[in-house]
N, C-alpha and C. Protein backbone atom coordinates (compact mmCIF):
# COMPACT_ATOMS: atom_id res chain seq x y z
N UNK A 1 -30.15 -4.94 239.92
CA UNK A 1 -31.28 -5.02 239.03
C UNK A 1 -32.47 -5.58 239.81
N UNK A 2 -33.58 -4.92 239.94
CA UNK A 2 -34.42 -5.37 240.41
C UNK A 2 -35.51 -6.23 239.25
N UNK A 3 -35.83 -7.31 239.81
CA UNK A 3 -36.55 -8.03 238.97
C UNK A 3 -37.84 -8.41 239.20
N UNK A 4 -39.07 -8.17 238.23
CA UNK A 4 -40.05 -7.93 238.22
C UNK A 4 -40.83 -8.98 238.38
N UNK A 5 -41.73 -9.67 239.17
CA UNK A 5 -42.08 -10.75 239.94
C UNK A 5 -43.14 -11.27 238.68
N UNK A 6 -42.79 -12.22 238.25
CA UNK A 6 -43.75 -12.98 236.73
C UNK A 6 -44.79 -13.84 237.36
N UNK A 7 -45.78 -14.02 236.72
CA UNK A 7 -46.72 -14.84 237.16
C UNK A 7 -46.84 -15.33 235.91
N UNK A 8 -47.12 -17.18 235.79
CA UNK A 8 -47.22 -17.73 235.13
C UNK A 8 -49.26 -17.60 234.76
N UNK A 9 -49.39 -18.58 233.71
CA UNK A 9 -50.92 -19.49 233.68
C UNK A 9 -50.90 -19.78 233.98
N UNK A 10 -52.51 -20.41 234.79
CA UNK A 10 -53.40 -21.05 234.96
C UNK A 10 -53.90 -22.21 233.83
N UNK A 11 -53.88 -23.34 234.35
CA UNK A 11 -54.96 -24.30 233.81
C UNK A 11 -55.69 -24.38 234.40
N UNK A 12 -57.37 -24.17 233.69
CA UNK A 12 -58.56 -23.93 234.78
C UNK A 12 -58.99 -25.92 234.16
N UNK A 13 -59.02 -25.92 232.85
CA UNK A 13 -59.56 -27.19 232.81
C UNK A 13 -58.68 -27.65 231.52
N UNK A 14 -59.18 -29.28 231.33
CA UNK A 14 -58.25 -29.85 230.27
C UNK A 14 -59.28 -30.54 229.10
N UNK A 15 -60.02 -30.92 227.99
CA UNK A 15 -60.18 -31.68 227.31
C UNK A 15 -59.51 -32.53 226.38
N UNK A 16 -59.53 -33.81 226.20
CA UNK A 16 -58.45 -34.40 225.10
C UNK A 16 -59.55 -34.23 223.99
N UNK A 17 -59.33 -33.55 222.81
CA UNK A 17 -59.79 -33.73 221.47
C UNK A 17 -59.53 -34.47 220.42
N UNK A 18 -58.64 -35.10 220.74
CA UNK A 18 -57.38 -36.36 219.71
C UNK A 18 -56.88 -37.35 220.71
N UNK A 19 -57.14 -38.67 220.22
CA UNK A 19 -56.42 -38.95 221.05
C UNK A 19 -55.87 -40.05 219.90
N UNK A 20 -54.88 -39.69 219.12
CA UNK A 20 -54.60 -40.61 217.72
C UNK A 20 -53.24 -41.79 217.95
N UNK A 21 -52.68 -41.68 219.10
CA UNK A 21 -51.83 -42.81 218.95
C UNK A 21 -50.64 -42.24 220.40
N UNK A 22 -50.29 -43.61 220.92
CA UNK A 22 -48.78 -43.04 221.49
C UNK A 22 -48.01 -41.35 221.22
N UNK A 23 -48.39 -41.89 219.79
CA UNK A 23 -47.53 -40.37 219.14
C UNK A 23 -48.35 -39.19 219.19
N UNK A 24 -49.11 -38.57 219.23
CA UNK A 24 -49.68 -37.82 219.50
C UNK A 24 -50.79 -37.73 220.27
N UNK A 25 -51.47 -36.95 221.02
CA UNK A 25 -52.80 -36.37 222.07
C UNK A 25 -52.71 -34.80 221.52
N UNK A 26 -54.17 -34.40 221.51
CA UNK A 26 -54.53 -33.09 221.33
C UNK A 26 -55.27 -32.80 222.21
N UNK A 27 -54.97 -31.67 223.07
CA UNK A 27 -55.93 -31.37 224.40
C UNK A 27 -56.47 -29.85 224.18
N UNK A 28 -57.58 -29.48 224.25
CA UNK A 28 -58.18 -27.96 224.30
C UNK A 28 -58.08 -27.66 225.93
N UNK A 29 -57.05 -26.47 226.25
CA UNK A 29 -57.23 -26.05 227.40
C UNK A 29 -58.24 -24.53 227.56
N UNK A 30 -58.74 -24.71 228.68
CA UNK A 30 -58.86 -23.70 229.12
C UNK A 30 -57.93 -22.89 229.73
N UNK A 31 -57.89 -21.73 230.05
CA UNK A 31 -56.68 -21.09 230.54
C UNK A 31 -56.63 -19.71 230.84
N UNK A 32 -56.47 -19.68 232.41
CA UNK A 32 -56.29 -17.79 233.09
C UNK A 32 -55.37 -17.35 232.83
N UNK A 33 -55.23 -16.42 232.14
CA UNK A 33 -54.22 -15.25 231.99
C UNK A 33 -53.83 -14.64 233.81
N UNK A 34 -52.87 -13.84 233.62
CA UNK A 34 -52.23 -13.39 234.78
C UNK A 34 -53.28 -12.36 235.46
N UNK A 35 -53.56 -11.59 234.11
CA UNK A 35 -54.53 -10.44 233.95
C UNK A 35 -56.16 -11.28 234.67
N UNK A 36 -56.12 -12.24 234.57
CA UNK A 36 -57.65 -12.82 234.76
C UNK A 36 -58.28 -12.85 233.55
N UNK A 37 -57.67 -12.63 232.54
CA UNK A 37 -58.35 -13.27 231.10
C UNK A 37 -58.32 -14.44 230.83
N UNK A 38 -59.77 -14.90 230.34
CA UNK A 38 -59.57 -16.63 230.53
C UNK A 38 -59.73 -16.90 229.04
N UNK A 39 -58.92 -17.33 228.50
CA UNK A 39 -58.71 -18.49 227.22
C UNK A 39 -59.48 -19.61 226.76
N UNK A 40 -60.70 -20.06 226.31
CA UNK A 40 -61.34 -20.98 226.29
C UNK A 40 -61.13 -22.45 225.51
N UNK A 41 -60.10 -21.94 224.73
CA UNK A 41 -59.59 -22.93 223.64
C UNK A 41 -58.05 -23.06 223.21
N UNK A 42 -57.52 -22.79 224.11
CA UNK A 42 -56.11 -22.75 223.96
C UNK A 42 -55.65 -24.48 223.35
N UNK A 43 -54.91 -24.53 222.42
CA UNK A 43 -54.45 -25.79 221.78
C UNK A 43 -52.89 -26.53 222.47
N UNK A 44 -53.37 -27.58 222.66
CA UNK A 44 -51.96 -28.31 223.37
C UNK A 44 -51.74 -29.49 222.76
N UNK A 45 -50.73 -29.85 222.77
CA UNK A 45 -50.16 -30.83 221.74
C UNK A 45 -49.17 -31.80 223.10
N UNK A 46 -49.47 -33.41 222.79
CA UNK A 46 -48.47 -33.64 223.61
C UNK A 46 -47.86 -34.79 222.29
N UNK A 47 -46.64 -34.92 222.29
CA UNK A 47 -45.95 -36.09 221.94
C UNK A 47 -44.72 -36.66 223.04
N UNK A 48 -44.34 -37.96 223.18
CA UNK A 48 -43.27 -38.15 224.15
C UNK A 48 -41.99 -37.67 223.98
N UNK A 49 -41.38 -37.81 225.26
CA UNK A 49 -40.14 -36.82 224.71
C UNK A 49 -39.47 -37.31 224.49
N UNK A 50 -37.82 -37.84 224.10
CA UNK A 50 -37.07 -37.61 223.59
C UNK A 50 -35.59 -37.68 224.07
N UNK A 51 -34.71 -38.58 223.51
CA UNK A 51 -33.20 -38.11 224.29
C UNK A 51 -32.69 -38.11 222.94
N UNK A 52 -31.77 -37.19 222.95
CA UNK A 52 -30.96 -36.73 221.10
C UNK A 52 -29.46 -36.64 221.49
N UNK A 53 -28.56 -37.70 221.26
CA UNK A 53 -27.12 -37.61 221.41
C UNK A 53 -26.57 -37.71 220.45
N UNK A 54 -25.37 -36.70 220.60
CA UNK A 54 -24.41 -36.86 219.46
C UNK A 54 -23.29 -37.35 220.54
N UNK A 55 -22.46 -38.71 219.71
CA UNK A 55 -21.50 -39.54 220.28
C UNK A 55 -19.97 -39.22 219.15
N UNK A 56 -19.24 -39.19 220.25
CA UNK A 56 -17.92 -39.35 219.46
C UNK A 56 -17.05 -40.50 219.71
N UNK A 57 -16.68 -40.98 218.86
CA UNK A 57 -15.77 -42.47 219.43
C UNK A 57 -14.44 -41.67 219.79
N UNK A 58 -14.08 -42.82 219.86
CA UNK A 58 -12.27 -42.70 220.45
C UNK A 58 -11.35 -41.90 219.98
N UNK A 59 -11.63 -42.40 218.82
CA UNK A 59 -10.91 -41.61 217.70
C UNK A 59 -11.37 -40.48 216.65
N UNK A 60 -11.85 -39.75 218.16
CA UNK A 60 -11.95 -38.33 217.61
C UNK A 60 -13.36 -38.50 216.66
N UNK A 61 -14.29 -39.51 216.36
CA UNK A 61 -15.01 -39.12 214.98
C UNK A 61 -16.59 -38.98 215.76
N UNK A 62 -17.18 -37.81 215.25
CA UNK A 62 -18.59 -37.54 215.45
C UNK A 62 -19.55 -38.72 214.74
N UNK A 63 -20.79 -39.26 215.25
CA UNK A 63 -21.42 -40.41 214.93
C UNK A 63 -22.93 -39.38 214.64
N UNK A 64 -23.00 -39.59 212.70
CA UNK A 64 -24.08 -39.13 212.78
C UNK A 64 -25.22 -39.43 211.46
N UNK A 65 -26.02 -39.58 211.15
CA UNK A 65 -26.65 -40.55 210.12
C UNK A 65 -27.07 -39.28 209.17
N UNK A 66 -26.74 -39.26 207.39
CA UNK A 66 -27.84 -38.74 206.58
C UNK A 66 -28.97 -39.87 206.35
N UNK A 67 -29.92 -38.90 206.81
CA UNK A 67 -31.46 -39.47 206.46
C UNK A 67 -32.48 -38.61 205.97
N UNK A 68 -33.50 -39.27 205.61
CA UNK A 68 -34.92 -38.90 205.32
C UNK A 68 -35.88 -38.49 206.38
N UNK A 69 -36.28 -38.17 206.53
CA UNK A 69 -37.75 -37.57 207.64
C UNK A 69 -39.04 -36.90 206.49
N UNK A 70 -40.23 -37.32 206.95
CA UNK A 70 -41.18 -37.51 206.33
C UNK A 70 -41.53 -36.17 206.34
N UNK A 71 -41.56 -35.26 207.33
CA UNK A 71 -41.87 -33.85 207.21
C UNK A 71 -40.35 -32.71 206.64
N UNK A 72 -39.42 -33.41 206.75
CA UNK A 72 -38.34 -32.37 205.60
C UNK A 72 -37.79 -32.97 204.24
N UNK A 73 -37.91 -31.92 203.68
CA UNK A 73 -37.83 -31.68 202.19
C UNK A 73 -35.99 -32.57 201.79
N UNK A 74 -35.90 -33.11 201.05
CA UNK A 74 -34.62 -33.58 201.31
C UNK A 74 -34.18 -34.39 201.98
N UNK A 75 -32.56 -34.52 202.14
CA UNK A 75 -31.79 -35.00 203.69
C UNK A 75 -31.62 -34.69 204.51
N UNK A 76 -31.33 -35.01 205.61
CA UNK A 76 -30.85 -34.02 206.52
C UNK A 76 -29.90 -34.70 207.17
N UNK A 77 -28.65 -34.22 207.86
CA UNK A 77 -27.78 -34.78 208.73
C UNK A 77 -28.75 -35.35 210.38
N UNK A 78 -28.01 -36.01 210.98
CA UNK A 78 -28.90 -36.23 212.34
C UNK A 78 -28.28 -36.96 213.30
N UNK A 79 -28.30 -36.62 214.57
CA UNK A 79 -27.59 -37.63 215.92
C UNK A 79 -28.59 -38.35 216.06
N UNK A 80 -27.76 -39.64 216.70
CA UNK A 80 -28.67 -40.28 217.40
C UNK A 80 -29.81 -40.33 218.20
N UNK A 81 -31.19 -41.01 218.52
CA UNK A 81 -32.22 -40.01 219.12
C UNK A 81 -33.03 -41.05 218.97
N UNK A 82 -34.35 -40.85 220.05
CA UNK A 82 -35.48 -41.36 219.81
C UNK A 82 -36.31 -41.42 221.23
N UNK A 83 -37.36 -41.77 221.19
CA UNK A 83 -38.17 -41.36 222.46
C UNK A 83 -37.98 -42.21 223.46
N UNK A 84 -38.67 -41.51 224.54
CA UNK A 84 -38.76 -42.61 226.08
C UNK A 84 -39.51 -43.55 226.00
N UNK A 85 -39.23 -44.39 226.96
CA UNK A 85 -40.36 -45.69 226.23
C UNK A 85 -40.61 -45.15 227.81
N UNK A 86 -42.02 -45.80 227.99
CA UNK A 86 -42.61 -45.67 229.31
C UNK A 86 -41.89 -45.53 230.81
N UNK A 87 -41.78 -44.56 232.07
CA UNK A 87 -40.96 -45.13 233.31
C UNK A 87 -39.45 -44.84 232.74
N UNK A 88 -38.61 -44.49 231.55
CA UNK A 88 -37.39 -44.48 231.37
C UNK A 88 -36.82 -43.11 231.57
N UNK A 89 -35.63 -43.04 232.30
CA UNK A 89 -34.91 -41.74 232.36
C UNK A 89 -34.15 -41.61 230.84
N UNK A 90 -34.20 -40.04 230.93
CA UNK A 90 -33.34 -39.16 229.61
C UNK A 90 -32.04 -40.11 229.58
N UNK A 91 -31.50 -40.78 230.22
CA UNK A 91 -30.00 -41.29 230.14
C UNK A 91 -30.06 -42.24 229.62
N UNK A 92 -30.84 -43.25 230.31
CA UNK A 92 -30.97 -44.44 229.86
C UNK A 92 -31.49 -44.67 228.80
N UNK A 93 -32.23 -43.63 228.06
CA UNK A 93 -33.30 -43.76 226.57
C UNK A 93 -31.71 -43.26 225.65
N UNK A 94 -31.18 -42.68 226.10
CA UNK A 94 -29.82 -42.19 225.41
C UNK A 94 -28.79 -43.12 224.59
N UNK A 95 -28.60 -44.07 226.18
CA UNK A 95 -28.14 -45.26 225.92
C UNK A 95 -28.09 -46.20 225.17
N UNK A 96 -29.79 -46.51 225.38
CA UNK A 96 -30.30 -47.52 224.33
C UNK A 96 -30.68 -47.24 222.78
N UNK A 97 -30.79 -45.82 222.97
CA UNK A 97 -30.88 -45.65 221.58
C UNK A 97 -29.33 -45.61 220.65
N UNK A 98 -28.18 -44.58 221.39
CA UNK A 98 -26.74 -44.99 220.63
C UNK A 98 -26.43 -46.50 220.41
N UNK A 99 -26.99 -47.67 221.23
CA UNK A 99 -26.77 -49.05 220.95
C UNK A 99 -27.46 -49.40 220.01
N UNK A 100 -28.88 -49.23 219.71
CA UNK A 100 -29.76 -50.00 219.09
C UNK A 100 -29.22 -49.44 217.73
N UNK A 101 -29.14 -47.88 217.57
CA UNK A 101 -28.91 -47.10 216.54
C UNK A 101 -27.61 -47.67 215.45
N UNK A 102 -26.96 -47.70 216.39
CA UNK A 102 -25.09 -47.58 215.86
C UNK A 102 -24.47 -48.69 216.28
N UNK A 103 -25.16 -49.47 217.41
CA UNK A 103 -23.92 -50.78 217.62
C UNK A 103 -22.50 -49.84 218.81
N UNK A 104 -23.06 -48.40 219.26
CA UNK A 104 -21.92 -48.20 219.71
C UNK A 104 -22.43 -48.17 221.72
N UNK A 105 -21.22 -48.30 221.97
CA UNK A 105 -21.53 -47.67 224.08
C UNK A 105 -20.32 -46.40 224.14
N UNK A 106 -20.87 -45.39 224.67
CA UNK A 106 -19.85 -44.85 225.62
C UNK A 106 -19.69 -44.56 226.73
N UNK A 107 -18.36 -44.53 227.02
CA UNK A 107 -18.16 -44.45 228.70
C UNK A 107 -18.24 -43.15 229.64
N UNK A 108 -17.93 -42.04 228.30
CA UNK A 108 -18.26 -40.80 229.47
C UNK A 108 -19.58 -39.64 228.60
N UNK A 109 -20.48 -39.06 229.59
CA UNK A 109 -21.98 -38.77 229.29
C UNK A 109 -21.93 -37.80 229.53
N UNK A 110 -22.20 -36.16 228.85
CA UNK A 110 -22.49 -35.03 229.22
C UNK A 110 -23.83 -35.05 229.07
N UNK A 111 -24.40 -34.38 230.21
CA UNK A 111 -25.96 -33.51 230.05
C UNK A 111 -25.75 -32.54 229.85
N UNK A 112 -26.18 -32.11 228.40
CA UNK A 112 -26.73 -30.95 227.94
C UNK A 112 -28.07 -29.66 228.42
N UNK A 113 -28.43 -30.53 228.45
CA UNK A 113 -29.86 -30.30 229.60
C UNK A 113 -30.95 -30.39 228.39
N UNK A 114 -32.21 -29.90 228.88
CA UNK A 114 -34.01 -30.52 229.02
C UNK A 114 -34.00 -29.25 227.97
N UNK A 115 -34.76 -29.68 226.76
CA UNK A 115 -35.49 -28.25 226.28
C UNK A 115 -37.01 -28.63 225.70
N UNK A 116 -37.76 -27.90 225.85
CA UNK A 116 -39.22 -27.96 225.66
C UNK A 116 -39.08 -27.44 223.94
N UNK A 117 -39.93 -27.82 223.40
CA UNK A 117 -39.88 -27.89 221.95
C UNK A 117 -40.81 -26.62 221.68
N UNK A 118 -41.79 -26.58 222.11
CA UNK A 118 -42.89 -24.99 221.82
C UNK A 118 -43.25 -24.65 223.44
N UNK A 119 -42.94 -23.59 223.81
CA UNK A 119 -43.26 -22.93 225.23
C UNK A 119 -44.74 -22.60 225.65
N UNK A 120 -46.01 -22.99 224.17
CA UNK A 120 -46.86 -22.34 224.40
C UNK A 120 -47.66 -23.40 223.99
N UNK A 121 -47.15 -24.81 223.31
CA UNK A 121 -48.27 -25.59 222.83
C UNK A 121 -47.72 -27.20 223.71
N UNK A 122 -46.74 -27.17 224.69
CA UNK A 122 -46.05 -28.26 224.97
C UNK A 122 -45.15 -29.09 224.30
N UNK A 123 -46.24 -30.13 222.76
CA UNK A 123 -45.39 -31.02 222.31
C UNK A 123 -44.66 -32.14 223.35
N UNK A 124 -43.26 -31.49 223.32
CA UNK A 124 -42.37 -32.88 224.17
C UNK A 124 -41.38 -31.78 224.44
N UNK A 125 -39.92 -32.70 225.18
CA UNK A 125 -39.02 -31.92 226.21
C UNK A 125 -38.00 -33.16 225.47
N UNK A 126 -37.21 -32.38 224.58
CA UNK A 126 -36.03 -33.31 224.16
C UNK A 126 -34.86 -32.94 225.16
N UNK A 127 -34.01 -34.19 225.80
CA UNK A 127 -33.19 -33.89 226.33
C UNK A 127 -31.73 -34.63 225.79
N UNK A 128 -31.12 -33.63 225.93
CA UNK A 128 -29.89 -33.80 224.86
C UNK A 128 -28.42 -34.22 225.21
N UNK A 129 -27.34 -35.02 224.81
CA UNK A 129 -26.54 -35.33 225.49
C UNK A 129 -25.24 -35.91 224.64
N UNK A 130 -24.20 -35.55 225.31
CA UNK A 130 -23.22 -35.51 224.60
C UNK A 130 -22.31 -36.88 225.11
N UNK A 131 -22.02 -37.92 224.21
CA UNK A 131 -21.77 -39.00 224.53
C UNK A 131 -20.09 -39.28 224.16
N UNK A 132 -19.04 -39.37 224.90
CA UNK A 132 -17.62 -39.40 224.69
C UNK A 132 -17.46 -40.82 224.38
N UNK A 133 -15.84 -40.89 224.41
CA UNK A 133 -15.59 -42.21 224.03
C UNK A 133 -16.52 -43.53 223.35
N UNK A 134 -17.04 -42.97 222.62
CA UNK A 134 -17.79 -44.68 221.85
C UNK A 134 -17.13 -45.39 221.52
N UNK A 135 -17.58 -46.38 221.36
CA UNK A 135 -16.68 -47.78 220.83
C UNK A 135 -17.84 -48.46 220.45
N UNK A 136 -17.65 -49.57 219.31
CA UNK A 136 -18.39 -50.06 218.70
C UNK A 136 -18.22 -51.52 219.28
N UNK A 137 -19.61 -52.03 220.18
CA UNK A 137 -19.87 -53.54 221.07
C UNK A 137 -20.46 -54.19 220.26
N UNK A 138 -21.50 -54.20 219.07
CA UNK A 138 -22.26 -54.52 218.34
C UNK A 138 -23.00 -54.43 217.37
N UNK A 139 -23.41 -55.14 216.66
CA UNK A 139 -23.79 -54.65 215.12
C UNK A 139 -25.43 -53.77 215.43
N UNK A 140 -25.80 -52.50 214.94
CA UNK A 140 -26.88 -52.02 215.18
C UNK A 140 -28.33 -52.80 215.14
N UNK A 141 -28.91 -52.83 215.83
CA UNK A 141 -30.49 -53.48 215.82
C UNK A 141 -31.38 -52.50 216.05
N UNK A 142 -31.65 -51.58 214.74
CA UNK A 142 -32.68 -50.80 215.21
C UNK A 142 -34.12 -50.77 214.01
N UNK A 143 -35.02 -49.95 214.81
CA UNK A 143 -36.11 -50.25 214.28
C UNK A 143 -36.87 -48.74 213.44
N UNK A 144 -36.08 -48.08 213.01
CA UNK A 144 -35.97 -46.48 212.41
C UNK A 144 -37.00 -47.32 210.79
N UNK A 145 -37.60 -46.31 211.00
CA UNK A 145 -38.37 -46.60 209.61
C UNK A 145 -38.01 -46.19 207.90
N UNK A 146 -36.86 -44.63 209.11
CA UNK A 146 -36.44 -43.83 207.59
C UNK A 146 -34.76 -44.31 206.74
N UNK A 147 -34.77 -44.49 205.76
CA UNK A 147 -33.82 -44.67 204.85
C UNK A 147 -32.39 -43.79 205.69
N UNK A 148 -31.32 -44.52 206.30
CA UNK A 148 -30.36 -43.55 206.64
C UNK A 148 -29.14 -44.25 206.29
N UNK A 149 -27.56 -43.50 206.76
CA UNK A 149 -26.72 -44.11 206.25
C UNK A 149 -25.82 -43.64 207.49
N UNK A 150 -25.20 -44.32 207.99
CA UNK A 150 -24.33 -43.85 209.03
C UNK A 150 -22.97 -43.53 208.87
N UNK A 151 -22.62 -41.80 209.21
CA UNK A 151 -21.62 -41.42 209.10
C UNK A 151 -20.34 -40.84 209.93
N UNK A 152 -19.01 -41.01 209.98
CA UNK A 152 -18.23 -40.43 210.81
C UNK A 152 -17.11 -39.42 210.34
N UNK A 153 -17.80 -38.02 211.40
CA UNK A 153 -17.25 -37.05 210.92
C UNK A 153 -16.28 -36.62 211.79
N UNK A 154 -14.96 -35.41 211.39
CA UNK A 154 -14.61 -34.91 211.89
C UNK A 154 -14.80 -33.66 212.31
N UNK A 155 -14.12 -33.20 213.45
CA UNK A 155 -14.67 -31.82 214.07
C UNK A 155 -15.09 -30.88 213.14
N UNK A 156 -14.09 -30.63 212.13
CA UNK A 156 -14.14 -29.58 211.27
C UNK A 156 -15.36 -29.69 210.41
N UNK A 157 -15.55 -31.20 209.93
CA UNK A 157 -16.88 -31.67 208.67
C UNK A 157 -18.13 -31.32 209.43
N UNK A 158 -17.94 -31.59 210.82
CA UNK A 158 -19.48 -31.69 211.53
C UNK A 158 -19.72 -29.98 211.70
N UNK A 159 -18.82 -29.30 212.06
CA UNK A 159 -19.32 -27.82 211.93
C UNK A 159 -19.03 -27.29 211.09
N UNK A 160 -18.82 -27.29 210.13
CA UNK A 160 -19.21 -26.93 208.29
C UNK A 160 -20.74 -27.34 208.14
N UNK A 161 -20.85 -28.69 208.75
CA UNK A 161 -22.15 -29.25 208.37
C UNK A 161 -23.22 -28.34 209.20
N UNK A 162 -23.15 -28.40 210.66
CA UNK A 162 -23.88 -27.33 211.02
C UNK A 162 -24.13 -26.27 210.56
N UNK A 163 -22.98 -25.34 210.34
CA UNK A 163 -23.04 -23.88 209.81
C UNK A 163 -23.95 -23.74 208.51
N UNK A 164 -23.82 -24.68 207.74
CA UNK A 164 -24.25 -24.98 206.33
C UNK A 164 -25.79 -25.40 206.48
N UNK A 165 -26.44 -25.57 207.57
CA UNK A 165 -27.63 -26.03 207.84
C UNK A 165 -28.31 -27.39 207.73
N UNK A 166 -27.25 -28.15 207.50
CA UNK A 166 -27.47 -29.49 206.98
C UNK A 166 -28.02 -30.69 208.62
N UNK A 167 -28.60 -30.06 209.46
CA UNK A 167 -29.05 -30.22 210.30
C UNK A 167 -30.21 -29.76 210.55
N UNK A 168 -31.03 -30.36 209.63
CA UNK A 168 -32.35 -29.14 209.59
C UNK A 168 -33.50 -29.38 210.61
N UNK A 169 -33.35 -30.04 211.74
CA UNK A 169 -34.25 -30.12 212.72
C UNK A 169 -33.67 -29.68 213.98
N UNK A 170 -33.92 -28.46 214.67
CA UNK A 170 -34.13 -27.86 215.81
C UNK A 170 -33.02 -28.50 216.77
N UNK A 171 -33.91 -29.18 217.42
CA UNK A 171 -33.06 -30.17 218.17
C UNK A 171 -31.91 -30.93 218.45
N UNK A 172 -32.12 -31.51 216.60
CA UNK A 172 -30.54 -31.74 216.47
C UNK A 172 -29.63 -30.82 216.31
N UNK A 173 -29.69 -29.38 215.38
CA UNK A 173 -28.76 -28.57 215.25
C UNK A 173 -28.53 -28.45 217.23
N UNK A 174 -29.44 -28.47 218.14
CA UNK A 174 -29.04 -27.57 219.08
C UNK A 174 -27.88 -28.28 219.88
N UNK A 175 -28.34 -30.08 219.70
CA UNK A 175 -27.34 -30.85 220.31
C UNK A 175 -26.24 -30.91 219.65
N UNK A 176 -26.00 -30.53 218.54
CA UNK A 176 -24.40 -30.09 218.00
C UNK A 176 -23.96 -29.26 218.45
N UNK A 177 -24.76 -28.14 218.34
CA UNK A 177 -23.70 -26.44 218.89
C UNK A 177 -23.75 -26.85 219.82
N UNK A 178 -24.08 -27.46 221.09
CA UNK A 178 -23.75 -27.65 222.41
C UNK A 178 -23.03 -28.42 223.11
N UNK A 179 -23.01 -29.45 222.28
CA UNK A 179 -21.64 -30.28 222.46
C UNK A 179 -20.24 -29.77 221.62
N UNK A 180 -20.29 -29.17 220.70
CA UNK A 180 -19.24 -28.45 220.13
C UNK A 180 -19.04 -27.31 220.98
N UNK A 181 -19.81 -26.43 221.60
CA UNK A 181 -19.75 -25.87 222.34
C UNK A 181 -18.77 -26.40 223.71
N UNK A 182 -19.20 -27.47 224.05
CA UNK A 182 -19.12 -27.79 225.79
C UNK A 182 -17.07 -28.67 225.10
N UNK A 183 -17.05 -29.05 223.58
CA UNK A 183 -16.05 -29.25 223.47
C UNK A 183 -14.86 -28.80 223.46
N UNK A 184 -14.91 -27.39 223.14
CA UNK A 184 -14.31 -26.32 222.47
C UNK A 184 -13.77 -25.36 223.75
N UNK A 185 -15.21 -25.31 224.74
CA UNK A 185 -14.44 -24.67 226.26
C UNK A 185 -13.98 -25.65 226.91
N UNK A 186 -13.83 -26.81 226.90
CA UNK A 186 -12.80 -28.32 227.19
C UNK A 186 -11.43 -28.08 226.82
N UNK A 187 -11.83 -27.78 225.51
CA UNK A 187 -10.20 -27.86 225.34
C UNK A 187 -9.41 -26.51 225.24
N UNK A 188 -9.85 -25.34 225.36
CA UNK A 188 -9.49 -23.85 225.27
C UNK A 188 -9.00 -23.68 227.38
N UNK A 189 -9.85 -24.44 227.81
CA UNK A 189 -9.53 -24.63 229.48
C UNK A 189 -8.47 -25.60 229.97
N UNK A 190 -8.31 -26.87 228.83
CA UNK A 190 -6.90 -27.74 229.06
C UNK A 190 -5.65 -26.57 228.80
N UNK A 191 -5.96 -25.87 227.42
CA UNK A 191 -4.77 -24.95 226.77
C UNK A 191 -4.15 -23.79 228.00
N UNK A 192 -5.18 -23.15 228.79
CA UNK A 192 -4.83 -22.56 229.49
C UNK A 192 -3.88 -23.20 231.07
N UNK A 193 -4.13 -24.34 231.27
CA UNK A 193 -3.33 -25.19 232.22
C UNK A 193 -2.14 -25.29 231.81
């Protein structure tokens, strides 16, 4: 297969038009097309990014909170998660958030890998990760604003729950199917040994 040589954009220039908090920046780019068409107002969005783990303890149980979120309608199921604080790697924001969150540590860490949230407006780059063995070191100290309740599911409840959509933010559905995913060829690859 021969493959056809892509050329990305150009950023010719940047303005910030917002600049409303940590949590958000709004930047108007300018911007060359491949073609040499230039874009004068292209909209960019930055917010920080993000580490989103779903943890399973020892005993087999998925760690995952129904809550509230201010932009969905309802509940929604949700892993653990929350942004980088300044200078911090995807792992370590992982870390501290399954502790602060849940009171839990675990000992073994899959990377899921990096995903960019909109390909065309930036936003943030949630990176996602699948956290084994938890165990519970301490009582949670966290600082979540939204109403949640912390729950432990089994394999079967947590993908009912997926399938059923009860994961209604992006991100999190993706860090489920992917750790259910990365679980499922785990153990279909033990079966074959």
């Amino acid at each position: 297969m021969i493959k056809k040589e892509l050329r990305a954009w150009e950023t010719v220039s940047r303005k910030t038009i917002l600049d409303h908090s940590k949590f958000l920046t709004v930047e108007s780019h300018v911007v060359k097309l491949p073609d040499g068409k230039i874009i004068p107002d292209w909209a960019w969005l930055i917010i920080p990014s993000a580490s989103i783990v779903l943890a399973v303890t020892t005993d087999n149980k998925f760690i995952c909170f129904r809550q509230t979120k201010y932009a969905v309608e309802g509940t929604s199921l949700a892993p653990v998660g929350g942004m980088l604080e300044p200078n911090e790697t995807p792992i370590n924001a992982a870390k501290r958030e399954l502790r602060e969150e849940t009171g839990y540590e675990a000992s073994d860490w899959v990377n899921l890998g990096s995903h960019i949230l909109d390909p065309n407006r930036g936003i943030a780059t949630m990176h996602l990760f699948l956290a084994l063995n938890a165990q519970k070191v301490t009582e949670p100290n966290s600082d979540d604003l939204e109403d949640q309740e912390l729950l432990f599911l089994g394999q079967r409840e947590i993908e009912d729950a997926l399938n059923a959509g009860e994961f209604k933010i992006l991100a999190w559905s993706a860090v489920v199917a992917l750790s259910l995913n990365y679980l499922n060829a785990d153990k279909n690859q033990q079966a074959d040994h």
